[in-house]
Protein backbone atom coordinates (compact mmCIF):
# COMPACT_ATOMS: atom_id res chain seq x y z
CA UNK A 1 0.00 0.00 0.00
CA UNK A 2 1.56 3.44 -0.66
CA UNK A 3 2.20 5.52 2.20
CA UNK A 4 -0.62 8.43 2.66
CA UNK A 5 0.03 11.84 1.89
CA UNK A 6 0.84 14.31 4.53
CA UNK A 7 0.12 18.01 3.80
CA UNK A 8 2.27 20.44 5.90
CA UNK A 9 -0.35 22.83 8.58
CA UNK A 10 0.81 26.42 9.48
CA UNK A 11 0.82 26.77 13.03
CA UNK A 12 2.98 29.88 13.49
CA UNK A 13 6.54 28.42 13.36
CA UNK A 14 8.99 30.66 15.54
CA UNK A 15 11.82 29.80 13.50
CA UNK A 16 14.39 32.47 15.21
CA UNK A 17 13.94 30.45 18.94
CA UNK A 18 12.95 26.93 17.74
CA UNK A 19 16.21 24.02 18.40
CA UNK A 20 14.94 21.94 15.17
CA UNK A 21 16.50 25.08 13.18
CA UNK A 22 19.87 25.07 15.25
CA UNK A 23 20.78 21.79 14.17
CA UNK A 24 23.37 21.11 11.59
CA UNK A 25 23.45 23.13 8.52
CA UNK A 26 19.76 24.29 9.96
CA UNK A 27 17.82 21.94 8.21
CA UNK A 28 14.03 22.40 7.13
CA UNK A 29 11.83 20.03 7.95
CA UNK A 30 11.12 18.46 4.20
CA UNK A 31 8.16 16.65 5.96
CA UNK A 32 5.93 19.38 7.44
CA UNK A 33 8.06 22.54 6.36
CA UNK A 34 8.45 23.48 9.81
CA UNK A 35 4.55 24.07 10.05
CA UNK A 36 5.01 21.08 13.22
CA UNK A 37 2.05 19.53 12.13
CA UNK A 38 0.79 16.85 9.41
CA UNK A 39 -2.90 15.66 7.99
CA UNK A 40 -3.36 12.90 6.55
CA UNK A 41 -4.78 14.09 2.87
CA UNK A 42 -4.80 10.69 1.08
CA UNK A 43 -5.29 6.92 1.68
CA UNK A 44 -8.58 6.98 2.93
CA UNK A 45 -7.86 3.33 4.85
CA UNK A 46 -5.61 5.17 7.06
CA UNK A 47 -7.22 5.40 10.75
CA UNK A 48 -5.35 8.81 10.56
CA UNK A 49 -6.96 10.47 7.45
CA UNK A 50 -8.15 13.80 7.64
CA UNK A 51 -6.65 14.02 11.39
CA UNK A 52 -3.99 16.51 12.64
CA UNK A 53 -0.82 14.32 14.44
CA UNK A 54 2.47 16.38 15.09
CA UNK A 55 5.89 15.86 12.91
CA UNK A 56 8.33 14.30 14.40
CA UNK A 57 10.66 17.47 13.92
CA UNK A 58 8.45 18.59 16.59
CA UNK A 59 10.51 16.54 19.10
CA UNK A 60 13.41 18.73 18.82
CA UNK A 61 11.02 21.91 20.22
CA UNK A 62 11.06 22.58 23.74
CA UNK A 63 7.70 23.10 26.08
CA UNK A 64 7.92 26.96 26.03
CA UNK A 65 9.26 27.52 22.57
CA UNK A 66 5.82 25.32 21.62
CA UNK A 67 3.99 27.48 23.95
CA UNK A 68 4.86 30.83 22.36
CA UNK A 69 4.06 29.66 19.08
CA UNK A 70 0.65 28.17 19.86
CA UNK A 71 -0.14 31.62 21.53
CA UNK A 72 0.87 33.37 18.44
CA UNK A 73 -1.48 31.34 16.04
CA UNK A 74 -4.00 31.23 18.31
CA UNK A 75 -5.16 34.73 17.73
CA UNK A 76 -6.33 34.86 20.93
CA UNK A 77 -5.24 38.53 21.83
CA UNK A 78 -6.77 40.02 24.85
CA UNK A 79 -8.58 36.31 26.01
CA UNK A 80 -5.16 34.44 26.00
CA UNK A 81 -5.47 34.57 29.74
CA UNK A 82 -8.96 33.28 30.03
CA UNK A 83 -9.20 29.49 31.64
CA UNK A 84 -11.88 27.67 33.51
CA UNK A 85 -10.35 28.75 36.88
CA UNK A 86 -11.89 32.42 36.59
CA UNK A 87 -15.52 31.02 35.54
CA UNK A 88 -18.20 31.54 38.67
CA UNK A 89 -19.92 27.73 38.06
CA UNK A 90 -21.93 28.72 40.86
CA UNK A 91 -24.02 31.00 38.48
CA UNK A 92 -24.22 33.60 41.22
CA UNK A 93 -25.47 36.46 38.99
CA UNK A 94 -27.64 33.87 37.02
CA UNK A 95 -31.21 34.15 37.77
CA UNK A 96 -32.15 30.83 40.15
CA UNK A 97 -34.36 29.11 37.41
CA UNK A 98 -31.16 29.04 35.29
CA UNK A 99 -28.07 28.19 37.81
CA UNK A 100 -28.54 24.83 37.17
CA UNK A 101 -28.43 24.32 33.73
CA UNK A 102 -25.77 26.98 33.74
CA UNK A 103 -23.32 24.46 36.04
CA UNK A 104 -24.38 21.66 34.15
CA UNK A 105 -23.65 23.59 30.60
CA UNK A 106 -19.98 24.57 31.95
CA UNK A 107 -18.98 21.23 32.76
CA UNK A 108 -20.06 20.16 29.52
CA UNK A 109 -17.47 22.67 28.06
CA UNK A 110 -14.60 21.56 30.50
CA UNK A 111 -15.53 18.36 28.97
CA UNK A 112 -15.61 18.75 25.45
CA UNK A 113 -11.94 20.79 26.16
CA UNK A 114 -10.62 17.74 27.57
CA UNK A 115 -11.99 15.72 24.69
CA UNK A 116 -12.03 18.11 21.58
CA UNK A 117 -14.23 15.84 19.36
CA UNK A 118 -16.56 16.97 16.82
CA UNK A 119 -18.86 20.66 16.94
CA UNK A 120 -19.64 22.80 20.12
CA UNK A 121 -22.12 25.26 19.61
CA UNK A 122 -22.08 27.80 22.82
CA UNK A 123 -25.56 29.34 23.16
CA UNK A 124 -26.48 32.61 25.60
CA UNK A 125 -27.03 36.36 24.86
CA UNK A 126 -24.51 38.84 25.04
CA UNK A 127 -22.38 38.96 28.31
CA UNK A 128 -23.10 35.90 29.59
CA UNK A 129 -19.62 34.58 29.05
CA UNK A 130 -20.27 32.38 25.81
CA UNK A 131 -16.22 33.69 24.37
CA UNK A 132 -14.50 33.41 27.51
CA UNK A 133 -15.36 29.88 27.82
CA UNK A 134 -14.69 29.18 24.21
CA UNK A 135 -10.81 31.17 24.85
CA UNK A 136 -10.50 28.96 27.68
CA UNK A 137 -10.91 25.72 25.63
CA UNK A 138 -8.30 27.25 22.92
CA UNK A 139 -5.72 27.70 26.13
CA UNK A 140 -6.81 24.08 27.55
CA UNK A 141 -5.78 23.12 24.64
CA UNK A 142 -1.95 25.30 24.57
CA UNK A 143 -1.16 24.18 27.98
CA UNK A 144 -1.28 20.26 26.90
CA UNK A 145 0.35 21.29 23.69
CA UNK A 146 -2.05 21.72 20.59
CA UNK A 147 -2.97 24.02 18.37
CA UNK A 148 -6.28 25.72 18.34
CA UNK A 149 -7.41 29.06 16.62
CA UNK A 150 -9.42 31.55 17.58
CA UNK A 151 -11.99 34.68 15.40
CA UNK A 152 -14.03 36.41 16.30
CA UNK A 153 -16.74 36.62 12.54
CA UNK A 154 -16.42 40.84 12.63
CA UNK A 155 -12.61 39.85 12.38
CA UNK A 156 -12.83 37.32 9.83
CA UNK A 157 -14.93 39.75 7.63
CA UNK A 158 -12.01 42.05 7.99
CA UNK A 159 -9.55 40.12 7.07
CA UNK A 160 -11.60 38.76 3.99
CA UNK A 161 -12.67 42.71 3.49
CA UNK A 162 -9.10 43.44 3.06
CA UNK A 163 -7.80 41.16 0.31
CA UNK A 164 -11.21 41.80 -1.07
CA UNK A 165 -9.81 45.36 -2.05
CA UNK A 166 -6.57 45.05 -2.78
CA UNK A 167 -7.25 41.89 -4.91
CA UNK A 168 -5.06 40.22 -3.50
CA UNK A 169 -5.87 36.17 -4.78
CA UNK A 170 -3.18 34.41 -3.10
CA UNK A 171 -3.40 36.26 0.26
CA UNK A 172 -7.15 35.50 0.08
CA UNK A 173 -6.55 32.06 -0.62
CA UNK A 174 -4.48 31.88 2.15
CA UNK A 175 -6.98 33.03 4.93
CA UNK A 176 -9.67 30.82 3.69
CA UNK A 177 -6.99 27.52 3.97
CA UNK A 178 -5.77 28.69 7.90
CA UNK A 179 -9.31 28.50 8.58
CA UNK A 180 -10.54 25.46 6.84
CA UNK A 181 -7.59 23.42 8.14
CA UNK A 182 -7.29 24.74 11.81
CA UNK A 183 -7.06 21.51 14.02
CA UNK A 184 -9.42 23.22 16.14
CA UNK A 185 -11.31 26.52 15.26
CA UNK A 186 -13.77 28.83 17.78
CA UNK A 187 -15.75 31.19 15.08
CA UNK A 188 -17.36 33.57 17.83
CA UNK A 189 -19.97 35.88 17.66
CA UNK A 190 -21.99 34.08 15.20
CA UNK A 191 -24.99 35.49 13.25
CA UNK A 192 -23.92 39.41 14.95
CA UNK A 193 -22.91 40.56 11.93
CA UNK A 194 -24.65 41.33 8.71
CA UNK A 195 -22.99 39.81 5.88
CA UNK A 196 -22.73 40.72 2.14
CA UNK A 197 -23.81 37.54 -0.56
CA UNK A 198 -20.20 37.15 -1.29
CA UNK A 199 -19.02 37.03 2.73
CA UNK A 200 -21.64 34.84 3.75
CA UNK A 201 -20.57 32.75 0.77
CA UNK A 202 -16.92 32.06 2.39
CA UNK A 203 -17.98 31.71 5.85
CA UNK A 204 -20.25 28.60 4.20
CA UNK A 205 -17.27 27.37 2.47
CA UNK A 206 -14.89 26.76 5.32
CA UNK A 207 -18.15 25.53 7.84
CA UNK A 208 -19.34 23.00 4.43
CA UNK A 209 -15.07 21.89 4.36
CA UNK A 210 -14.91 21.55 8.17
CA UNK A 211 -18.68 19.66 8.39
CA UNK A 212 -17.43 17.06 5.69
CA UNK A 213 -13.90 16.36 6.99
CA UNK A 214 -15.91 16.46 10.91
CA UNK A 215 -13.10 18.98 12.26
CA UNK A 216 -12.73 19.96 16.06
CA UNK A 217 -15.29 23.17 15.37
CA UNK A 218 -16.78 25.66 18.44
CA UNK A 219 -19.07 27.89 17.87
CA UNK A 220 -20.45 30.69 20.09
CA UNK A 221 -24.29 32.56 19.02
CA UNK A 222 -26.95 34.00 20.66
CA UNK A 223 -29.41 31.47 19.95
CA UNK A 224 -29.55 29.00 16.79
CA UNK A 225 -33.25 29.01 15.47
CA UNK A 226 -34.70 29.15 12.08
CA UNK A 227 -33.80 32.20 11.52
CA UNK A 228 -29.80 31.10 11.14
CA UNK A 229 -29.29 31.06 7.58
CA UNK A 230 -30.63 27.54 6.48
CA UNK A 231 -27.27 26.14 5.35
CA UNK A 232 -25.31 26.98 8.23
CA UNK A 233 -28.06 26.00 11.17
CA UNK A 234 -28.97 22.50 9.52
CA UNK A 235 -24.94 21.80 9.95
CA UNK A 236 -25.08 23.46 13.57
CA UNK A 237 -28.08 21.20 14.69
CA UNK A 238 -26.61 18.41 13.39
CA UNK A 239 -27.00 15.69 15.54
CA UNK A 240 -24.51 13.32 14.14
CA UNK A 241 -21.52 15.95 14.85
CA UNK A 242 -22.87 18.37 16.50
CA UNK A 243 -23.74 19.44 20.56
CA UNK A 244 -25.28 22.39 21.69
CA UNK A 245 -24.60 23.95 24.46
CA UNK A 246 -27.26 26.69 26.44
CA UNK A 247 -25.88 29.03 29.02
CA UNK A 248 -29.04 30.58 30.02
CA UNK A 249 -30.78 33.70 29.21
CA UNK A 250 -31.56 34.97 32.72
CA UNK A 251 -28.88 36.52 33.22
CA UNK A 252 -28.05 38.10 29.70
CA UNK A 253 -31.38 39.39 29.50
CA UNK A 254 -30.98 41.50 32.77
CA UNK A 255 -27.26 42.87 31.37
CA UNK A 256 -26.29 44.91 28.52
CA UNK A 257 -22.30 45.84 27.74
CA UNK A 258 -20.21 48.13 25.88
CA UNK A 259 -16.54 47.75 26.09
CA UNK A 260 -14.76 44.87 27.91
CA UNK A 261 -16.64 44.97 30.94
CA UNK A 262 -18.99 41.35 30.53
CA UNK A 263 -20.64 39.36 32.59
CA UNK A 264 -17.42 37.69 33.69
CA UNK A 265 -15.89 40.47 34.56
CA UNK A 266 -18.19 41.55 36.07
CA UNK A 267 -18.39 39.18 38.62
CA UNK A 268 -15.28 39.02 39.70
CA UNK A 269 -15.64 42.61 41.50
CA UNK A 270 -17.74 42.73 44.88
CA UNK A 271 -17.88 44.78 47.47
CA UNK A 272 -16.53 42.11 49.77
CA UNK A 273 -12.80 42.01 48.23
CA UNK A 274 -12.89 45.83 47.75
CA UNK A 275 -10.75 46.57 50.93
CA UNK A 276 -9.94 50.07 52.45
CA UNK A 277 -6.95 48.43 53.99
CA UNK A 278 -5.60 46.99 51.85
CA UNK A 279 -1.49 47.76 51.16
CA UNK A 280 -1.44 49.55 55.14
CA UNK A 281 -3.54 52.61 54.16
CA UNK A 282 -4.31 54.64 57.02
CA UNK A 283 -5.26 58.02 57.44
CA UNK A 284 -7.15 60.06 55.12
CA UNK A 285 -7.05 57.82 52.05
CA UNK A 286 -8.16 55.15 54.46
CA UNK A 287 -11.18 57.07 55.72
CA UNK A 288 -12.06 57.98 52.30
CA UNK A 289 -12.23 54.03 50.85
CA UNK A 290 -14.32 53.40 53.91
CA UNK A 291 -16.36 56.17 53.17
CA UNK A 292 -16.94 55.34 49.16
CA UNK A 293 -17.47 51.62 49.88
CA UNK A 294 -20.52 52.48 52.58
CA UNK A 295 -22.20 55.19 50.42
CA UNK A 296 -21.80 52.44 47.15
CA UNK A 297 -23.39 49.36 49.14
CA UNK A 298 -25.86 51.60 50.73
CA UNK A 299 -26.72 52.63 47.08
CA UNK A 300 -26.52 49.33 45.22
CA UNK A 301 -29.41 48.91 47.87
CA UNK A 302 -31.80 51.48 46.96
CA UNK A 303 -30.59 53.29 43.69
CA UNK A 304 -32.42 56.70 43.45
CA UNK A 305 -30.95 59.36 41.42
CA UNK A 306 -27.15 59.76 39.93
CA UNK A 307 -24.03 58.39 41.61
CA UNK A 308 -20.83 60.04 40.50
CA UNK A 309 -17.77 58.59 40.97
CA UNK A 310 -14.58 61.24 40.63
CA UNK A 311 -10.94 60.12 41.45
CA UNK A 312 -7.81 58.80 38.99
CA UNK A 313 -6.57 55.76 37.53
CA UNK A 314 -6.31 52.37 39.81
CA UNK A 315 -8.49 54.31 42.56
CA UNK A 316 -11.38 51.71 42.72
CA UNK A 317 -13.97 53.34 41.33
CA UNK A 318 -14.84 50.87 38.19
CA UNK A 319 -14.40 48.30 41.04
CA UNK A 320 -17.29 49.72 42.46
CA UNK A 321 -20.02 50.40 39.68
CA UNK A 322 -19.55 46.88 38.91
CA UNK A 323 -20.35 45.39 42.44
CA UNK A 324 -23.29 47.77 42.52
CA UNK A 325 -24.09 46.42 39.21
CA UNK A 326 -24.16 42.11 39.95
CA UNK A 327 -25.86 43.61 43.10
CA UNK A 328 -28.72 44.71 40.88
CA UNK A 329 -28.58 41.95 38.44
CA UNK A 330 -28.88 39.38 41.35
CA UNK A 331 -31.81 41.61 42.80
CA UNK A 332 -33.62 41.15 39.33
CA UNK A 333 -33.01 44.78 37.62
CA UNK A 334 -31.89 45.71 34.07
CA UNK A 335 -28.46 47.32 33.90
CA UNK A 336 -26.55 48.55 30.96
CA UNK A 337 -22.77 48.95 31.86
CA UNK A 338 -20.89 50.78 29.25
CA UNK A 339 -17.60 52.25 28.69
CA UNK A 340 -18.22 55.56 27.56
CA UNK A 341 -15.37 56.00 24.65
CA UNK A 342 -16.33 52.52 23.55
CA UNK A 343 -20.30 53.62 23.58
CA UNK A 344 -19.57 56.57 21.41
CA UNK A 345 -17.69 54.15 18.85
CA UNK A 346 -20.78 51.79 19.10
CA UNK A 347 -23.03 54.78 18.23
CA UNK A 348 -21.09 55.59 15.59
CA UNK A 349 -20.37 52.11 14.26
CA UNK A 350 -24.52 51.82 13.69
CA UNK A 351 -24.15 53.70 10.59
CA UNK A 352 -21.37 51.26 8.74
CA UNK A 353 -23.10 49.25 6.04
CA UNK A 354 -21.89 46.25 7.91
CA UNK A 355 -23.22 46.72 11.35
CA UNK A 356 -26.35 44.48 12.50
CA UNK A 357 -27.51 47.40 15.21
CA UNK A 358 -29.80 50.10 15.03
CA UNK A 359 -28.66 53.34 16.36
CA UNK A 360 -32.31 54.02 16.82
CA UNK A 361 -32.94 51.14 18.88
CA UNK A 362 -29.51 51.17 20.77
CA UNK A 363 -30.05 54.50 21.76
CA UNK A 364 -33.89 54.03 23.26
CA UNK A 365 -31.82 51.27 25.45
CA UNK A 366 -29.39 53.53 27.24
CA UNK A 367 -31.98 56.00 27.91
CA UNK A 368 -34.36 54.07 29.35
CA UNK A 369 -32.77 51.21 30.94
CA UNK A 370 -33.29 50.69 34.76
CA UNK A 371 -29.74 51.35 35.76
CA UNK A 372 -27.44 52.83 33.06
CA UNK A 373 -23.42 52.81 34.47
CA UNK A 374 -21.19 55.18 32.47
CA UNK A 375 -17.80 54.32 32.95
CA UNK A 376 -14.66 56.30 32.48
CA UNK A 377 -16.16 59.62 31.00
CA UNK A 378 -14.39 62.18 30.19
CA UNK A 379 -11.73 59.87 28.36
CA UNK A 380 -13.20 59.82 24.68
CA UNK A 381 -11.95 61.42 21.93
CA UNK A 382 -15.08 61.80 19.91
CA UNK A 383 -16.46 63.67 16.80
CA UNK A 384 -19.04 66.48 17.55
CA UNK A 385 -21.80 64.33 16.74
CA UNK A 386 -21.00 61.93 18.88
CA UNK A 387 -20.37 63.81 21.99
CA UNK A 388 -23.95 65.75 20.95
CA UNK A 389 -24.89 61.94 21.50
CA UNK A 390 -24.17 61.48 25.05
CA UNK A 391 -25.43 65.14 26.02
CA UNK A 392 -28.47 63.91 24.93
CA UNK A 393 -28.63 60.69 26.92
CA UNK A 394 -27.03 62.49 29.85
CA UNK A 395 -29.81 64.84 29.91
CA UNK A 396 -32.69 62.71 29.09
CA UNK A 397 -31.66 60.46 32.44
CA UNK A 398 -31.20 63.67 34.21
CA UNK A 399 -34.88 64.62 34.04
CA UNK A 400 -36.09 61.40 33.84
CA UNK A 401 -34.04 61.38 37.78
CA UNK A 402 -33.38 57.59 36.00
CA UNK A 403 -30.95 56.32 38.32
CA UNK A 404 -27.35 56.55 36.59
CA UNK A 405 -23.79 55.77 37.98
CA UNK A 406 -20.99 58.34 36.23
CA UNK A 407 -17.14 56.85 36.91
CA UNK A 408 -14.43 60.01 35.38
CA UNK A 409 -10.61 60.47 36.05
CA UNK A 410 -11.41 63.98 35.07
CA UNK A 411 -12.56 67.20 37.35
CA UNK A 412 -16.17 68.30 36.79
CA UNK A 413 -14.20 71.21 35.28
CA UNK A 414 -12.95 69.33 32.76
CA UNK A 415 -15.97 68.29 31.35
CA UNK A 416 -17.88 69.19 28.57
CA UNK A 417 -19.65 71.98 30.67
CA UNK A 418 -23.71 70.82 29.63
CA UNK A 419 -22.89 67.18 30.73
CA UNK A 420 -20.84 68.83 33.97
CA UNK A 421 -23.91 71.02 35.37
CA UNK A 422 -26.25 67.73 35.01
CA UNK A 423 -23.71 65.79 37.28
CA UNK A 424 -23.07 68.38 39.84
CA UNK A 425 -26.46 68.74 40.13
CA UNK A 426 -27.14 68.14 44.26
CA UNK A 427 -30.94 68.00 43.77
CA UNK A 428 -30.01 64.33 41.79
CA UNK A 429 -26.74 63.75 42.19
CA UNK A 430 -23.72 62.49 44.52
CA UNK A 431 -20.82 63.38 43.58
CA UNK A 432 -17.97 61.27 45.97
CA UNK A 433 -14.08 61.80 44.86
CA UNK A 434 -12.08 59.29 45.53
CA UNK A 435 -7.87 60.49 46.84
CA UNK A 436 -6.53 57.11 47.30
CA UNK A 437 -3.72 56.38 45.17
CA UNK A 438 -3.23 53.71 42.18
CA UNK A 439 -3.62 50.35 43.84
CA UNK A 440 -1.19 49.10 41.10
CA UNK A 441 1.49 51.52 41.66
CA UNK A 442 4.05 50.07 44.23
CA UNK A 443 1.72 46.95 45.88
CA UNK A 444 -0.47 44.12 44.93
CA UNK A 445 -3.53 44.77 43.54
CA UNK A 446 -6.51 44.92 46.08
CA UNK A 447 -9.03 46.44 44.67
């Protein structure tokens, strides 16, 4: 029988630190190329076909070399940190009815990380931690050695976008093969994004390539209903390949985002590990955490009117919207929590051809929302328009006396002066400056 074909995978070689390439006369691999990794392409009798198995030049590559290069392809970015470890499986800010199958969905993940076979499809509305537990697979999967890659579809379309307009055939040609042949591929955010014919078209052609050759495939969505585009949701229901996965809605429903703040996030800041004395301070900046930390629980208990948070960076104050906000959540209320620069980009992002959101419709949300959190105002850098924008919402909230949390590094003086009078207004508002100094600067973080 002839031996079976086996074509070369790019997993982001580091060819300047890898030990294969500092052997004599620094051979290349004339198996893989250096890629590290094989498929099978031929001899369809082979228990291997269509399956990813590592070259043996990979033996000559030590653990952290490996690491770094898995990292790299990975494409990962900012979630290359997430793992399971950081996850809340207790569901604590999931609505009771839901904690269950929430716990029972996670350990499904962990599972299917431990045993990458076949499709995941990760279910849940936005912010209830559908891509950090789809990163945290892709770094399961780096700390035992593999290779798994990571986009997010708005990404993909940009990358496709690009050698779409330079026409650019081999480049193009390229992208589509990294992720049709990816051992393992997440493809987050699905069905967010309107597509054109001819994007939708290549998104079918590497899920059609990956369904037929039944490659390690996650998914993450909203929700997967007849409304999917009828070639991709037949594949993603699947039975025969695929599982999917629900995180819950009661959560997500009761939390909208803008900016990196999720659910996940989140969670991981309470009022119980916000500590005033923390790194020995005493004195005045110790008075004046105890202070801000009383006022914020006795809020989180009985919102009414604004809550304005003034002091600079590392001081606590984002620590503190966001334990007033899972204090909410748990207590059943709508919150939107939204980075202000990043909410200004969203408003202005409504009007691209590409974007699935109505500025209309995103808009009505912030205004009327139960508890809107504005974090870090003051720090955009924003077109006229846009900053006419959050006047608006601002001052719809303010007579509305909607209840509204304001975080700033800047002085009310600072401030465009319209937005500044509504938040030193002391018929609504509280305004509490926080003096302690960066908890980063000089200790452990705390807080």
């Amino acid at each position: 029988m002839n031996q079976p074909i086996r074509t070369a995978i790019s997993i982001g070689d580091d060819s300047s630190t890898n030990k294969f390439d500092q052997i004599e006369d620094k051979a290349v691999c004339t198996i893989c190329s250096d890629a590290r990794f094989v498929r099978v392409t031929k001899d369809l009798t082979d228990p291997k076909f269509g399956k990813v198995e590592p070259c043996v030049c990979s033996l000559y590559e030590d653990d952290q070399t490996r690491k770094n290069r898995l990292e790299r392809y990975s494409q990962l970015g900012p979630l290359k940190n997430r793992s399971f470890e950081e996850i809340d499986k207790t569901g604590r800010l999931i609505q009771p009815s839901d904690q269950k199958r929430y716990r029972e969905a996670v350990e499904l993940i962990e599972h299917f990380a431990e045993y990458p076979v076949g499709w995941l499809v990760i279910t849940g509305a936005h912010g209830v931690g559908k891509s950090h537990l789809a990163a945290a697979i892709v770094n399961k999967l780096i700390e035992n050695g593999e290779p798994g890659l990571f986009v997010n579809v708005a990404d993909f379309l940009d990358e496709l976008r690009s050698t779409y307009d330079d026409e650019n055939e081999t480049q193009y040609n390229d992208i589509l093969e990294k992720y049709k042949e990816a051992p393992l591929l997440v493809v987050d955010d699905l069905g967010s994004y309107s597509f054109t014919n001819w994007a939708e078209e290549k998104l079918i052609q590497i899920i059609n390539h990956r369904f037929n050759a039944k490659t390690a495939t996650i998914f993450t969505c909203r929700e997967v209903t007849i409304d999917t585009e009828s070639r991709i949701m037949t594949k993603l229901l699947d039975p025969g390949i695929s599982q999917v996965v629900n995180l819950g809605i009661g959560s997500a429903a009761l939390l909208t985002t803008t900016g990196a703040m999720e659910l996940d996030e989140i969670k991981q800041f309470q009022f119980d590990n916000f500590d005033p004395k923390a790194r020995g301070l005493k004195g005045e900046y110790r008075k004046n955490l105890e202070g801000v930390l009383q006022l914020a629980r006795h809020w989180a208990k009985n919102p009414e009117g604004w809550l304005v948070f003034l002091g600079g960076n590392g001081c606590g104050k984002t620590h503190l919207a966001a334990a007033i906000t899972g204090s909410r959540i748990s207590q059943g209320e709508d919150v939107a929590f939204a980075n202000v620069p990043d909410l200004l980009d969203d408003f202005r992002a409504t009007f691209n051809n590409f974007s699935p959101n109505n500025f209309e419709a995103k808009f009505r949300k912030m205004k009327d929302v139960s508890l809107l959190v504005l974090d870090d105002m003051g720090a955009q850098n924003s077109s006229s328009w846009a900053e006419e924008k959050l006047y608006q919402l601002v001052n719809y909230r303010h007579l509305k006396k909607s209840p509204t949390i304001i975080t700033t590094n800047c002085k009310l003086g600072d401030i465009q002066p319209r937005i500044a009078s509504r938040l030193a207004d002391i018929q609504i508002s509280t305004v509490y400056e926080i003096t302690a100094p960066d908890y980063r600067i000089g200790g452990t973080k705390i807080i």
